[in-house]
N, C-alpha and C. Protein backbone atom coordinates (compact mmCIF):
# COMPACT_ATOMS: atom_id res chain seq x y z
N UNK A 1 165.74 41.07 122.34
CA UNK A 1 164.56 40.28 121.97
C UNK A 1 164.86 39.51 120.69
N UNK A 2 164.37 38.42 120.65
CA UNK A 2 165.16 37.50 119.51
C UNK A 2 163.56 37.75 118.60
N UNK A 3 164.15 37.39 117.07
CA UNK A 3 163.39 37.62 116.21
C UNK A 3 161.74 36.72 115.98
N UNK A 4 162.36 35.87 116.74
CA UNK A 4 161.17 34.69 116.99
C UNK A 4 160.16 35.51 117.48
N UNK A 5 160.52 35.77 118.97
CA UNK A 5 159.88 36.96 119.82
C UNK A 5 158.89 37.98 118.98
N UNK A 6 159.63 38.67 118.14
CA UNK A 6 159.28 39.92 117.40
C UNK A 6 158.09 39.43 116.49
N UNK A 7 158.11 38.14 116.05
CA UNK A 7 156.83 37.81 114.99
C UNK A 7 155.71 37.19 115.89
N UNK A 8 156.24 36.77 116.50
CA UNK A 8 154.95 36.47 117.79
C UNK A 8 153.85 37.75 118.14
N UNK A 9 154.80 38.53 118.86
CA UNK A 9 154.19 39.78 119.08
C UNK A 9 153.59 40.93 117.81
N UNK A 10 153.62 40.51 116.60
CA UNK A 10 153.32 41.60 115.72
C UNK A 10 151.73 41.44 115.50
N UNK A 11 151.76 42.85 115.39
CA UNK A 11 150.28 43.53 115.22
C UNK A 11 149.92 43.01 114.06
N UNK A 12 148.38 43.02 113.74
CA UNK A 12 148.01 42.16 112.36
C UNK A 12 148.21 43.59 111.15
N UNK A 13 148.09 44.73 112.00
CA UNK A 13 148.34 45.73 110.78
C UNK A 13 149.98 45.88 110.46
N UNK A 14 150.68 44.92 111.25
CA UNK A 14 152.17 45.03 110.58
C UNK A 14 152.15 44.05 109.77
N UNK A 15 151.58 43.34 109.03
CA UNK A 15 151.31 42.49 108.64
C UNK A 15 150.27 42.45 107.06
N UNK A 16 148.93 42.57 107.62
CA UNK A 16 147.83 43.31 106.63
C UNK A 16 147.43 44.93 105.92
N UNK A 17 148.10 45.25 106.77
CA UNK A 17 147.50 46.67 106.90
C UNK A 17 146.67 46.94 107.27
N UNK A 18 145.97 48.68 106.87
CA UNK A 18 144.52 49.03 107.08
C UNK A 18 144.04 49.11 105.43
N UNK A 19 142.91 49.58 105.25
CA UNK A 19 141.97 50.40 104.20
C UNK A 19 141.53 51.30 104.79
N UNK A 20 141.11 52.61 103.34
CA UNK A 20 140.30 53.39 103.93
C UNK A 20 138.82 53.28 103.73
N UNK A 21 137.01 53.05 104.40
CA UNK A 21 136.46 52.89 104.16
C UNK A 21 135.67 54.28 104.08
N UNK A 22 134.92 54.56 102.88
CA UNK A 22 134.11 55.85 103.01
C UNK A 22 132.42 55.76 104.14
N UNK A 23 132.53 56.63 104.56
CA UNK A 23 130.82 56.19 105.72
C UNK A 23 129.80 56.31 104.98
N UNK A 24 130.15 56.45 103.71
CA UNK A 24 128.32 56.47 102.72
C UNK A 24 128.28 54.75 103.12
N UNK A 25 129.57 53.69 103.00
CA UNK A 25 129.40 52.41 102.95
C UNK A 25 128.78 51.74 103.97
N UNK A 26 128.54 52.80 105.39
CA UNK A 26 128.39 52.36 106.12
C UNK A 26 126.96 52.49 106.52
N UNK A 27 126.59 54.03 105.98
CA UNK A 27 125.04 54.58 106.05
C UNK A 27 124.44 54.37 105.52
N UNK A 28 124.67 53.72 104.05
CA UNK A 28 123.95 53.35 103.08
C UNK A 28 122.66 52.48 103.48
N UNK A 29 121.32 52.75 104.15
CA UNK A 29 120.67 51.90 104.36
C UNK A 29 120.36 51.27 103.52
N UNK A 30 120.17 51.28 102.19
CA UNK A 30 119.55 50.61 100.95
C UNK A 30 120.69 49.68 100.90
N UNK A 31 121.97 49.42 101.46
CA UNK A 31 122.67 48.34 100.56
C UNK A 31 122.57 47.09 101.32
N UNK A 32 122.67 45.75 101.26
CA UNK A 32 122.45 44.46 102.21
C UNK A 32 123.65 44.23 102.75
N UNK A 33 123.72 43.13 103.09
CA UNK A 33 124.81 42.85 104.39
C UNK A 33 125.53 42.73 103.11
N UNK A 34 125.44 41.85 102.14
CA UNK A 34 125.84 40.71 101.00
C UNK A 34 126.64 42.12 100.25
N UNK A 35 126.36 43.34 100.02
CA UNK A 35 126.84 44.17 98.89
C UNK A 35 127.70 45.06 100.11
N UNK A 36 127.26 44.73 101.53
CA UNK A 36 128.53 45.81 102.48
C UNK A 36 129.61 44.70 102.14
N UNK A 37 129.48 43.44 102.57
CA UNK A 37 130.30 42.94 102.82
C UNK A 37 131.82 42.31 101.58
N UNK A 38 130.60 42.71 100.32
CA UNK A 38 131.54 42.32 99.05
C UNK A 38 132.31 43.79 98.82
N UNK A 39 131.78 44.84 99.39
CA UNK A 39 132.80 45.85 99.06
C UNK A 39 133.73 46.41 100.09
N UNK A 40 133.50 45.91 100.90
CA UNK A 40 134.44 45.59 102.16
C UNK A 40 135.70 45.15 101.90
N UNK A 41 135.32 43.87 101.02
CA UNK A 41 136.63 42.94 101.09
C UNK A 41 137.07 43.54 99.56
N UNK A 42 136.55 43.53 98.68
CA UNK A 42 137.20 44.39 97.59
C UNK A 42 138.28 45.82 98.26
N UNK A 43 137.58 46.51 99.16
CA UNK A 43 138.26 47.68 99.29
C UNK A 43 139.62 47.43 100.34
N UNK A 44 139.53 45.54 100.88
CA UNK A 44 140.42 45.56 101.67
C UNK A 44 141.63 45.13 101.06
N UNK A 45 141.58 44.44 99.25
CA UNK A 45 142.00 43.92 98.39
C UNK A 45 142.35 45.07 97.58
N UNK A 46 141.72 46.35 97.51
CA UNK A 46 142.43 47.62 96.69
C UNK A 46 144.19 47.92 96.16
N UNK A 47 144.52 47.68 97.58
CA UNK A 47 145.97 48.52 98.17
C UNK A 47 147.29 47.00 97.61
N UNK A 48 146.57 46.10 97.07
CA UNK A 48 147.65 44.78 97.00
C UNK A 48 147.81 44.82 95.46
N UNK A 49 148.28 45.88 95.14
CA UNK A 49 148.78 45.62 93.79
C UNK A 49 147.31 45.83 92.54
N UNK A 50 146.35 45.69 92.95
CA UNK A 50 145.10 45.24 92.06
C UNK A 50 144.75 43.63 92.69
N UNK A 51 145.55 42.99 92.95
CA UNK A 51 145.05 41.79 92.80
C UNK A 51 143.78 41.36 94.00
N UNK A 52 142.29 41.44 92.90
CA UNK A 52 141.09 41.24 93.57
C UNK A 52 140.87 39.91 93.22
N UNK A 53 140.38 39.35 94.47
CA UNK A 53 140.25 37.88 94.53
C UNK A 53 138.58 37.38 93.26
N UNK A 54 138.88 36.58 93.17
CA UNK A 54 137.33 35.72 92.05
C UNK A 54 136.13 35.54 92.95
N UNK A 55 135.17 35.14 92.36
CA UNK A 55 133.78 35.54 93.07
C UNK A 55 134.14 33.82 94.08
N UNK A 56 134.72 32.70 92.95
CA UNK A 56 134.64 31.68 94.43
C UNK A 56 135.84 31.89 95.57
N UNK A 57 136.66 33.48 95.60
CA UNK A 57 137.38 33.63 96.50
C UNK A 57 137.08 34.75 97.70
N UNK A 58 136.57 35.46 96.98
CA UNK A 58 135.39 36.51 97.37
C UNK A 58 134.38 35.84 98.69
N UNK A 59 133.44 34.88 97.83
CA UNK A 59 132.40 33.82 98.66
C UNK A 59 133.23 33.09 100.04
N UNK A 60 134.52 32.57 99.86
CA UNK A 60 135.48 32.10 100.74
C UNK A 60 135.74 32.71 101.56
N UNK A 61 136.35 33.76 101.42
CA UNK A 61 136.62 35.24 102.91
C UNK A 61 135.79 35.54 103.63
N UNK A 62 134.68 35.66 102.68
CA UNK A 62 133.59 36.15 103.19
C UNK A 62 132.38 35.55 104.34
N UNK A 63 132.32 34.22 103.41
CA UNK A 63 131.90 33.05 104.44
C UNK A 63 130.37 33.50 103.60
N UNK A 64 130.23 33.61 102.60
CA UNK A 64 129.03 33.35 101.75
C UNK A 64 128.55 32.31 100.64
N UNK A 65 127.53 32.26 99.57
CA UNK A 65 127.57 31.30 98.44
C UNK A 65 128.22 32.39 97.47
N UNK A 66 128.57 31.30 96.53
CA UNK A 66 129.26 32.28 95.08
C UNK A 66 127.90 33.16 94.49
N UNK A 67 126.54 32.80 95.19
CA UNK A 67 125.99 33.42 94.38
C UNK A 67 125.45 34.61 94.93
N UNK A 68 125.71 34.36 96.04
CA UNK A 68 125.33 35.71 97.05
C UNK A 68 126.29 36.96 96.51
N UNK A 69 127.49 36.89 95.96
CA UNK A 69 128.44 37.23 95.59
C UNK A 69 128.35 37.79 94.69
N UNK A 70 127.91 36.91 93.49
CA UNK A 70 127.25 37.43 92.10
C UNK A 70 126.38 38.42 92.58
N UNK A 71 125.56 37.99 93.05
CA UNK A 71 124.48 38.64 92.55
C UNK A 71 125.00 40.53 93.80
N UNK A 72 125.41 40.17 94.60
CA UNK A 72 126.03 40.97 95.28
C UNK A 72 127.01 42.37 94.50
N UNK A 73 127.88 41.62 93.89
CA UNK A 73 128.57 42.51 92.43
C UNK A 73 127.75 43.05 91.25
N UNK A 74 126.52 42.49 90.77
CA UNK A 74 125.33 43.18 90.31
C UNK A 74 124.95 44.03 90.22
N UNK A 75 124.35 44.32 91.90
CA UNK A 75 123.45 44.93 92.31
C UNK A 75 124.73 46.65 92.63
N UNK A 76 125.30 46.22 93.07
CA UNK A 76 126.78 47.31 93.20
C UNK A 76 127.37 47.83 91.93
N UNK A 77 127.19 47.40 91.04
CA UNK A 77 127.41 48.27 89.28
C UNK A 77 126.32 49.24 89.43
N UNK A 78 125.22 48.38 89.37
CA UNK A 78 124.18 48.65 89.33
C UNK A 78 123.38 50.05 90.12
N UNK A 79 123.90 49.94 91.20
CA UNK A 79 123.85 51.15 92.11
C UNK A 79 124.94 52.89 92.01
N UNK A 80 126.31 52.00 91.25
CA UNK A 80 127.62 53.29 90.73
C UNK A 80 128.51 52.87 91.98
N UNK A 81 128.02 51.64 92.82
CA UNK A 81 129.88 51.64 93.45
C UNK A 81 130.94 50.83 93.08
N UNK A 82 130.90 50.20 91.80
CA UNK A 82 131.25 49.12 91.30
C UNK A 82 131.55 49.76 90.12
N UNK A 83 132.61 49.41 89.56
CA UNK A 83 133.01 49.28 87.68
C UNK A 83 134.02 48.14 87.61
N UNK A 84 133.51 47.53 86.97
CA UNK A 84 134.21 46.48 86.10
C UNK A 84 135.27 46.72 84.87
N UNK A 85 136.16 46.32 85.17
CA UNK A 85 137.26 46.28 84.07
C UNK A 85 138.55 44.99 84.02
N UNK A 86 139.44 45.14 83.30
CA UNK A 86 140.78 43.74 82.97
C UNK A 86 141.57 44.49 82.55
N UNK A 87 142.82 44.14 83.38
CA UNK A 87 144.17 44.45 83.02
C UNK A 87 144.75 43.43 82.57
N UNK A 88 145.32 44.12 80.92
CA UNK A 88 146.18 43.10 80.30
C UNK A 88 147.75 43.24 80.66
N UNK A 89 148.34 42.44 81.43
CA UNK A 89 150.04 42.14 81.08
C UNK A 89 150.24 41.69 79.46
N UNK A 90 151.48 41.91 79.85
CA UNK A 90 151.80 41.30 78.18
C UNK A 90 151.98 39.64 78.81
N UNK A 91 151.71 39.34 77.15
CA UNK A 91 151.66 37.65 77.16
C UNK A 91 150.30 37.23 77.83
N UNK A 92 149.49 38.16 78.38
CA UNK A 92 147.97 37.67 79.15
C UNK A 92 147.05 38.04 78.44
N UNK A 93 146.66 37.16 77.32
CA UNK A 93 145.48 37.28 76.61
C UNK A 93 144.29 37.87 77.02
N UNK A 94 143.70 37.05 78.15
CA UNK A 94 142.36 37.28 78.87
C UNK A 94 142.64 38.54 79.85
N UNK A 95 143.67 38.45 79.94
CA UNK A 95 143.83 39.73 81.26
C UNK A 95 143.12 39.29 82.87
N UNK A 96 143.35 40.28 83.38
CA UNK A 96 142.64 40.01 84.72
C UNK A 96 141.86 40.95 85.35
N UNK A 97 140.86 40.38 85.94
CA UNK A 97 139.59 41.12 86.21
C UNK A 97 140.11 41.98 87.54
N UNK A 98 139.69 43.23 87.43
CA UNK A 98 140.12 44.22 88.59
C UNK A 98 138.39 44.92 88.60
N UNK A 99 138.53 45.75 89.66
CA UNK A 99 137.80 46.56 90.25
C UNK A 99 138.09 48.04 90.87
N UNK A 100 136.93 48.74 89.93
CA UNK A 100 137.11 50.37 90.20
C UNK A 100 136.20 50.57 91.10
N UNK A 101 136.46 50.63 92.50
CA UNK A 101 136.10 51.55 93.82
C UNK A 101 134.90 53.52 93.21
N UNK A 102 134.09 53.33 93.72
CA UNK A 102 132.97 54.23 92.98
C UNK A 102 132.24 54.99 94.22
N UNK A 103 132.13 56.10 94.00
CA UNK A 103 131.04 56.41 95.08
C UNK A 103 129.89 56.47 94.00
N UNK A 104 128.07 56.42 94.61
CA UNK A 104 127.16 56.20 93.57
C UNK A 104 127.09 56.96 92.55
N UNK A 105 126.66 56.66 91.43
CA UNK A 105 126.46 57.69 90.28
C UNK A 105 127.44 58.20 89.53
N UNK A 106 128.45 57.41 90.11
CA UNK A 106 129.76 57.82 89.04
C UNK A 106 130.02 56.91 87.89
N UNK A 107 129.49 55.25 88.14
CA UNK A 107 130.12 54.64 86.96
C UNK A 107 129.13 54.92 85.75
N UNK A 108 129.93 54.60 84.59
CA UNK A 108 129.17 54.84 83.39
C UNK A 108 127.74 53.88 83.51
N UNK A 109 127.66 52.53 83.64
CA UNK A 109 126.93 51.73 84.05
C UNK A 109 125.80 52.03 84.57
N UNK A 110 125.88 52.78 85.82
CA UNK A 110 125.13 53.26 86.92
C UNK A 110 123.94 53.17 86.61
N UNK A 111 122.77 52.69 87.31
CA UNK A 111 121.61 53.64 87.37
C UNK A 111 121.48 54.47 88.04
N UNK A 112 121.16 55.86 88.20
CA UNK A 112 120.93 57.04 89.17
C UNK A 112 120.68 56.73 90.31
N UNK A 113 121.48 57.90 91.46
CA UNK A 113 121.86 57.07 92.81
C UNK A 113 121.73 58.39 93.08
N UNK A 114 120.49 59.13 93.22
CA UNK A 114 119.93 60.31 93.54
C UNK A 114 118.87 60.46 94.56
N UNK A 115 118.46 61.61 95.37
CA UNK A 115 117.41 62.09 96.17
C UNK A 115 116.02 61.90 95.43
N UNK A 116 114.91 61.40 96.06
CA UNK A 116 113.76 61.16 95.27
C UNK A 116 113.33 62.76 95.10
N UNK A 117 111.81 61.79 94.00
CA UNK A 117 111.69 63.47 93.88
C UNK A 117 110.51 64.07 95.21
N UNK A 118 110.57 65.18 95.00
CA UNK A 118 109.84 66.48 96.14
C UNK A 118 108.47 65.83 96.77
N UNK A 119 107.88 64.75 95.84
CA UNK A 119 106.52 64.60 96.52
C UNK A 119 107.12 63.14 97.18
N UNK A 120 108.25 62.58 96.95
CA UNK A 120 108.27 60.70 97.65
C UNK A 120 107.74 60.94 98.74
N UNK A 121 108.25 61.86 99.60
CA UNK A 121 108.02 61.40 101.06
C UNK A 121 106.68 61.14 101.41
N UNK A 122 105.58 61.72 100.82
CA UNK A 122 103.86 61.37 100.65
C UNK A 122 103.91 59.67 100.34
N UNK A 123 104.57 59.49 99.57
CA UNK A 123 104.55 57.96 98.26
C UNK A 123 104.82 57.13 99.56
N UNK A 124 106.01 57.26 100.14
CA UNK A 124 106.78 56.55 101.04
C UNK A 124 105.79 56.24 102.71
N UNK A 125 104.76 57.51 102.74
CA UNK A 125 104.82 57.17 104.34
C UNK A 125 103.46 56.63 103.94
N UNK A 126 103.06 56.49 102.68
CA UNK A 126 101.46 55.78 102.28
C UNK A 126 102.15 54.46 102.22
N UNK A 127 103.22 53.78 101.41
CA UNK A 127 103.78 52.65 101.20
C UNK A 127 104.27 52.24 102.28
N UNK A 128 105.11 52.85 103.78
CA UNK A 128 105.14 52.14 104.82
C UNK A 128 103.89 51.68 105.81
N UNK A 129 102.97 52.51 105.47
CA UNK A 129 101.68 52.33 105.96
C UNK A 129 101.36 50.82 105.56
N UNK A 130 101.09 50.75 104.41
CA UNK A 130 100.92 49.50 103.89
C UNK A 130 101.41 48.16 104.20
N UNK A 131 102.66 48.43 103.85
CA UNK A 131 103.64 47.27 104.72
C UNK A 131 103.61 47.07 105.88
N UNK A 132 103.15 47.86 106.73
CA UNK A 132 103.30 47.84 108.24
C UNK A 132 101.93 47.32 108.42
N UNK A 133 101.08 47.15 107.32
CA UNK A 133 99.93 46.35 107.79
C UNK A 133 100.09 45.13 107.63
N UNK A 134 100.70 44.94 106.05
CA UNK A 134 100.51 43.43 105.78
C UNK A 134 101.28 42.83 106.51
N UNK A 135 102.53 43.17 107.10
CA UNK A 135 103.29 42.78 108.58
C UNK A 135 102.90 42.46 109.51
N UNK A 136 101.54 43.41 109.68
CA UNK A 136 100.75 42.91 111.29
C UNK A 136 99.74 41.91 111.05
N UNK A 137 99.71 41.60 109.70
CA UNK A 137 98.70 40.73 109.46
C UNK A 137 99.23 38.86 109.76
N UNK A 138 100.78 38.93 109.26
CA UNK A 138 101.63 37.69 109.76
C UNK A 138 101.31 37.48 111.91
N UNK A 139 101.27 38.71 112.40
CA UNK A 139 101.27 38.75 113.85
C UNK A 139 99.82 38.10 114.14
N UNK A 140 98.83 39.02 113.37
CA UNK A 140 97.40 39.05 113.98
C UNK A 140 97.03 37.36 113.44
N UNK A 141 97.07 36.95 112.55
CA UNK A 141 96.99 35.49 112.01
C UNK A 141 97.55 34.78 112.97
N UNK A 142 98.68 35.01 113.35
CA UNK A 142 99.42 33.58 114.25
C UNK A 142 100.64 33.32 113.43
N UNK A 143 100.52 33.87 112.08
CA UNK A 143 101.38 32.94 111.35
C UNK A 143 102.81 33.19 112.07
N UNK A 144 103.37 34.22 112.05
CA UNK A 144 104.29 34.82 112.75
C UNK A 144 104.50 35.91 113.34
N UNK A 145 104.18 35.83 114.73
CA UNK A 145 104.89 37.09 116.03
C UNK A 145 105.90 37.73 116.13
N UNK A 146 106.40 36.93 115.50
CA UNK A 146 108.19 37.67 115.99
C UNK A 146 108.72 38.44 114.39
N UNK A 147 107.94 38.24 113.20
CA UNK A 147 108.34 39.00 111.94
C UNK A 147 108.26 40.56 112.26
N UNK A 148 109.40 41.63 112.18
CA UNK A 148 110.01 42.79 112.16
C UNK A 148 109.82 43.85 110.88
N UNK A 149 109.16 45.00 111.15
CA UNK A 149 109.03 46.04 110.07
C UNK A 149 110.13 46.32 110.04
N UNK A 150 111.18 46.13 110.62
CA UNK A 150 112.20 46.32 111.09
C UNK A 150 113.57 45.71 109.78
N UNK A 151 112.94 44.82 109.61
CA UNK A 151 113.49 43.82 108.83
C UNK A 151 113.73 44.52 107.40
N UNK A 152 114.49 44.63 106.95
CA UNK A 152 114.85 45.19 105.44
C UNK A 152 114.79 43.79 104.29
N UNK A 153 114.65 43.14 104.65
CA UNK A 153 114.64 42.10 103.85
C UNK A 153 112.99 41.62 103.44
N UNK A 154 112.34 41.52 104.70
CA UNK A 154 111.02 41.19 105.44
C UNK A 154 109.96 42.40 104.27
N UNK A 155 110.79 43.31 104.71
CA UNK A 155 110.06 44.55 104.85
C UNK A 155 109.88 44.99 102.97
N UNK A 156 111.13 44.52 101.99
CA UNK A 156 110.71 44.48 100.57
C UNK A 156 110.21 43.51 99.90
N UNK A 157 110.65 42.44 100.85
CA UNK A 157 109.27 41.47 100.05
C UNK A 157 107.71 42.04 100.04
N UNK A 158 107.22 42.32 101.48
CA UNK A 158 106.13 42.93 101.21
C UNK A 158 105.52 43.78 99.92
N UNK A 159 106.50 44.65 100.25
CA UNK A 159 106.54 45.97 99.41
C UNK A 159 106.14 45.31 97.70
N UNK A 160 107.28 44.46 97.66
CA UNK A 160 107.23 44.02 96.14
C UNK A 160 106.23 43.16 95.77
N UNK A 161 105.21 42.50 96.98
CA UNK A 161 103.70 41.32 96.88
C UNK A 161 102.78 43.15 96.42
N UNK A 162 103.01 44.20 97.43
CA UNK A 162 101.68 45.22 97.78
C UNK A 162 101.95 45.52 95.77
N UNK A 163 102.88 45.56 95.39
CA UNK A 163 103.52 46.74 94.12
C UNK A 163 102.40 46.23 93.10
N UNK A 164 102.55 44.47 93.52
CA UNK A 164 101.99 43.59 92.09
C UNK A 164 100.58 43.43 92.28
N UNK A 165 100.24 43.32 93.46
CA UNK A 165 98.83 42.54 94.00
C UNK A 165 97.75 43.67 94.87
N UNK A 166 98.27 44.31 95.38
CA UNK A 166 97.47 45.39 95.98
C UNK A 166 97.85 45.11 97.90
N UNK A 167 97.51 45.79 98.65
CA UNK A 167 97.35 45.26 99.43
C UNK A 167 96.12 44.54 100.29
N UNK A 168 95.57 44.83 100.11
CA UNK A 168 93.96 43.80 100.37
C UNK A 168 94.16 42.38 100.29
N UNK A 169 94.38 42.48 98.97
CA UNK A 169 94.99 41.13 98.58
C UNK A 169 96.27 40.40 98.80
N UNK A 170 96.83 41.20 98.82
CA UNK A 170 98.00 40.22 99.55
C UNK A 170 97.75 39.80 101.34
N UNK A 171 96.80 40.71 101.96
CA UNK A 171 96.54 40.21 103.74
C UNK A 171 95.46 39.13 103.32
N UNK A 172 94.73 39.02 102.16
CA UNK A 172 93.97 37.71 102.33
C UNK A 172 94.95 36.39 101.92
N UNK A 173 96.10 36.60 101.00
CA UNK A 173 96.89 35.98 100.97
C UNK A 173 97.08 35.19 102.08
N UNK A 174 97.60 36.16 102.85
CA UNK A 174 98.44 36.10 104.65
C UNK A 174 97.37 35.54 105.20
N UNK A 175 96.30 35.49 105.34
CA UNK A 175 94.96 34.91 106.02
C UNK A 175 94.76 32.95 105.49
N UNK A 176 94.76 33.28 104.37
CA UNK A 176 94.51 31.82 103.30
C UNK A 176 95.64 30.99 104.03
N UNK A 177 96.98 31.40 103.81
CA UNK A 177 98.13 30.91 104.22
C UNK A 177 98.08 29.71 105.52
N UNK A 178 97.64 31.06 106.33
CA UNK A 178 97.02 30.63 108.12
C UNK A 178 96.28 29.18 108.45
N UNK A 179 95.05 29.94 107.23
CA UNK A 179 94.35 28.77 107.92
C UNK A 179 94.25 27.85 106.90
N UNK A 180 95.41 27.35 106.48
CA UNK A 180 95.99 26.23 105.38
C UNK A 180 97.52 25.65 106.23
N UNK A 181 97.25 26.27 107.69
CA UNK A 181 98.90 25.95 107.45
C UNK A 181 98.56 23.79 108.59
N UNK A 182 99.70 23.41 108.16
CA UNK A 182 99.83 22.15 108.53
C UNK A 182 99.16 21.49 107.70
N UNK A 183 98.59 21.65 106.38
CA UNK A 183 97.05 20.76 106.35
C UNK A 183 98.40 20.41 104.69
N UNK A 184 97.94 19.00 104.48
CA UNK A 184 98.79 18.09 103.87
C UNK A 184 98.89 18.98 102.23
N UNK A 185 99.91 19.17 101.42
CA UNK A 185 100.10 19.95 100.40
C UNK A 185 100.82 21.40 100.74
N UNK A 186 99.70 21.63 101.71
CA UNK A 186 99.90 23.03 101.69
C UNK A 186 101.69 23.60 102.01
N UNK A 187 102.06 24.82 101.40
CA UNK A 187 103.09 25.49 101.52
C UNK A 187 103.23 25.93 102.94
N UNK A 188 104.45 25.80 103.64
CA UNK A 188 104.68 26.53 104.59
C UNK A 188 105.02 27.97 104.44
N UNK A 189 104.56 28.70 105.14
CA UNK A 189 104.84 30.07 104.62
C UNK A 189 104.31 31.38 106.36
N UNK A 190 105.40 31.53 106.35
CA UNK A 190 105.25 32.49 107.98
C UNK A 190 106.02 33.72 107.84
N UNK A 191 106.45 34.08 106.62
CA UNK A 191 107.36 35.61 106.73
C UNK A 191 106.94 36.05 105.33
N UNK A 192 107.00 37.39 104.83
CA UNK A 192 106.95 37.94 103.39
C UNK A 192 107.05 37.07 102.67
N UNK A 193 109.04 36.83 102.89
CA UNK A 193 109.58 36.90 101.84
C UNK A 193 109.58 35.22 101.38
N UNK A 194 108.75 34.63 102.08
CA UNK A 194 108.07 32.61 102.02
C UNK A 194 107.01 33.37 101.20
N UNK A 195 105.72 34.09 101.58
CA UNK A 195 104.91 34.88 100.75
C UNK A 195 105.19 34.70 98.72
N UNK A 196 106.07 35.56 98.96
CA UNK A 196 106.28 36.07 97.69
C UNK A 196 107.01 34.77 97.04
N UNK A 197 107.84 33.97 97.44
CA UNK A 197 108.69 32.81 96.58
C UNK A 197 107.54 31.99 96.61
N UNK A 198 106.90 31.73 97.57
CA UNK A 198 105.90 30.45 96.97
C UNK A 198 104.33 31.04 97.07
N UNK A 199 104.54 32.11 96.47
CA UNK A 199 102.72 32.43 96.08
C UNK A 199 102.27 31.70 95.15
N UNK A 200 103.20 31.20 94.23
CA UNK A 200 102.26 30.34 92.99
C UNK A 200 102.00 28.78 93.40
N UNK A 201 102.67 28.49 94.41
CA UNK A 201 102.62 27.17 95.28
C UNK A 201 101.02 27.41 95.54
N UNK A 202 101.15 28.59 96.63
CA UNK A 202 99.58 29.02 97.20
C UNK A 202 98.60 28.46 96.10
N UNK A 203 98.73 29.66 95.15
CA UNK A 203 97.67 28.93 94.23
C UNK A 203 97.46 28.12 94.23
N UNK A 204 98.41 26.85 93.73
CA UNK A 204 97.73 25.97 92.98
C UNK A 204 97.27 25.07 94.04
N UNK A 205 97.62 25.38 95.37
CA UNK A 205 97.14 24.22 95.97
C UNK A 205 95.50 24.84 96.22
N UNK A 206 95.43 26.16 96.40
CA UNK A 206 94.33 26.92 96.30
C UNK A 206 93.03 26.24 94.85
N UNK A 207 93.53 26.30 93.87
CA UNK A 207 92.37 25.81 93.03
C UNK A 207 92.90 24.39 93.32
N UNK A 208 93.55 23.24 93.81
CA UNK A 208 93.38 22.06 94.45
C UNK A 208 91.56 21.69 95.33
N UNK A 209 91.85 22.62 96.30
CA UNK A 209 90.92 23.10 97.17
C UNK A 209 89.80 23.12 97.08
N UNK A 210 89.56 23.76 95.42
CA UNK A 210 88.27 24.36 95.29
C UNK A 210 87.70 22.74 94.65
N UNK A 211 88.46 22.02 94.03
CA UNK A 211 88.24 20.48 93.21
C UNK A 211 87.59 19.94 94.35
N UNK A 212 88.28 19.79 95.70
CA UNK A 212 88.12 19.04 96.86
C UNK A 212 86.56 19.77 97.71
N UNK A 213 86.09 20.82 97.53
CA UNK A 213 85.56 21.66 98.23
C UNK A 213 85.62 21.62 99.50
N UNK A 214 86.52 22.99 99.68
CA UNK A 214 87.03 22.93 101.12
C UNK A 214 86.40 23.27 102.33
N UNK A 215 86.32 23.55 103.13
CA UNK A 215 85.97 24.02 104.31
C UNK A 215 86.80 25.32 104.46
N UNK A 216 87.61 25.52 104.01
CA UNK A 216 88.19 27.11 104.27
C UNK A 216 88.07 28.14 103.22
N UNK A 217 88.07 29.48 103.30
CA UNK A 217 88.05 30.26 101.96
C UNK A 217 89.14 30.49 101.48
N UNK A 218 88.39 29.96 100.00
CA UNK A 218 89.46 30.02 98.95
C UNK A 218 90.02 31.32 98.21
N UNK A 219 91.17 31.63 98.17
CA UNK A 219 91.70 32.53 97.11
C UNK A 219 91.42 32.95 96.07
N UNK A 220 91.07 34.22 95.35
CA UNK A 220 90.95 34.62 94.35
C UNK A 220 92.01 34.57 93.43
């Protein structure tokens, strides 16, 4: 078999290799696609010497924005699977940025990456209650049918409108929204997490409304 032959046929792990990935990375329901996928490629970048690619090389592999990235490396200190550090060569002033591989709660950094305490599960099935209303309230409106409790993304925006606003108030939100939607000014808004980025939009077109005296009810 001629050598030509032989590189044709080679396996990509004769080539790349493997990594080893731990299954907390995988079970971790709390982490997003954005923080699997940045420690993915970090851990696939481990075994090459140190050399971990930059956040606009990171974003590149990955097929994300640089800032999904950032903010992705953040949230992963932030949690204990991440530590930040620079290796100096000689003659390399600045050094170069590497990455320490963490299971949670180990880096100094960390915030605690622990079991809640004894009473959450009460906290939790009152707070999915909640969400699972203001969710059905996007369905029962019209605004949107197809929005998922399901949704982890969907599903903390809520959470983070119920934390600030109550929930009462945030389904009249979801109601106001409705029967504002198409009408000239108004914000489009059919999922949470439209909710929560342009609630102050809501407003103001809301006391707009009240100048004009509307025909629909207005927001508190």
């Amino acid at each position: 078999m001629t050598e030509k032959k032989k590189q044709k046929g080679e396996r990509i792990v004769d080539t790349l290799g493997w990594y080893a990935c731990p299954a907390e990375v995988e079970l971790d329901g709390a982490m997003t696609i954005y923080e699997r996928a940045v420690l993915h490629n970090l851990m696939a970048h481990a075994n090459r010497k140190g050399n971990f690619p930059s956040r606009d090389g990171q974003a590149k592999e990955i097929g994300c924005s640089k800032n999904s990235v950032s903010e992705a490396r953040k949230s992963l200190i932030a949690k204990g699977w991440l530590k930040r550090s620079r290796i100096f060569d000689e003659g390399n002033r600045k050094g170069r940025q590497s990455w320490e591989i963490l299971k949670p709660g180990r880096a100094e950094t960390a915030e605690p990456f622990v079991a809640p305490a004894a009473e959450e599960p009460k906290v939790e099935k009152s707070g999915s209650k909640d969400v699972a209303e203001v969710i059905d309230a996007f369905k029962r409106t019209g605004l949107n049918p197809h929005v998922s409790f399901g949704n982890i993304t969907q599903r903390k925006a809520a959470e983070e409108l119920i934390k600030e606003h109550g929930k009462e108030k945030v389904i009249k939100y979801v109601e106001f929204a409705r029967a504002v939607t198409g009408k000239r000014f108004a914000p489009s808004i059919t999922t949470p997490v439209q909710l929560r980025d342009k609630l102050g939009t809501l407003a103001i077109y809301a006391e707009r409304l009240k100048e004009e005296k509307p025909k629909v009810a207005i927001i508190d």
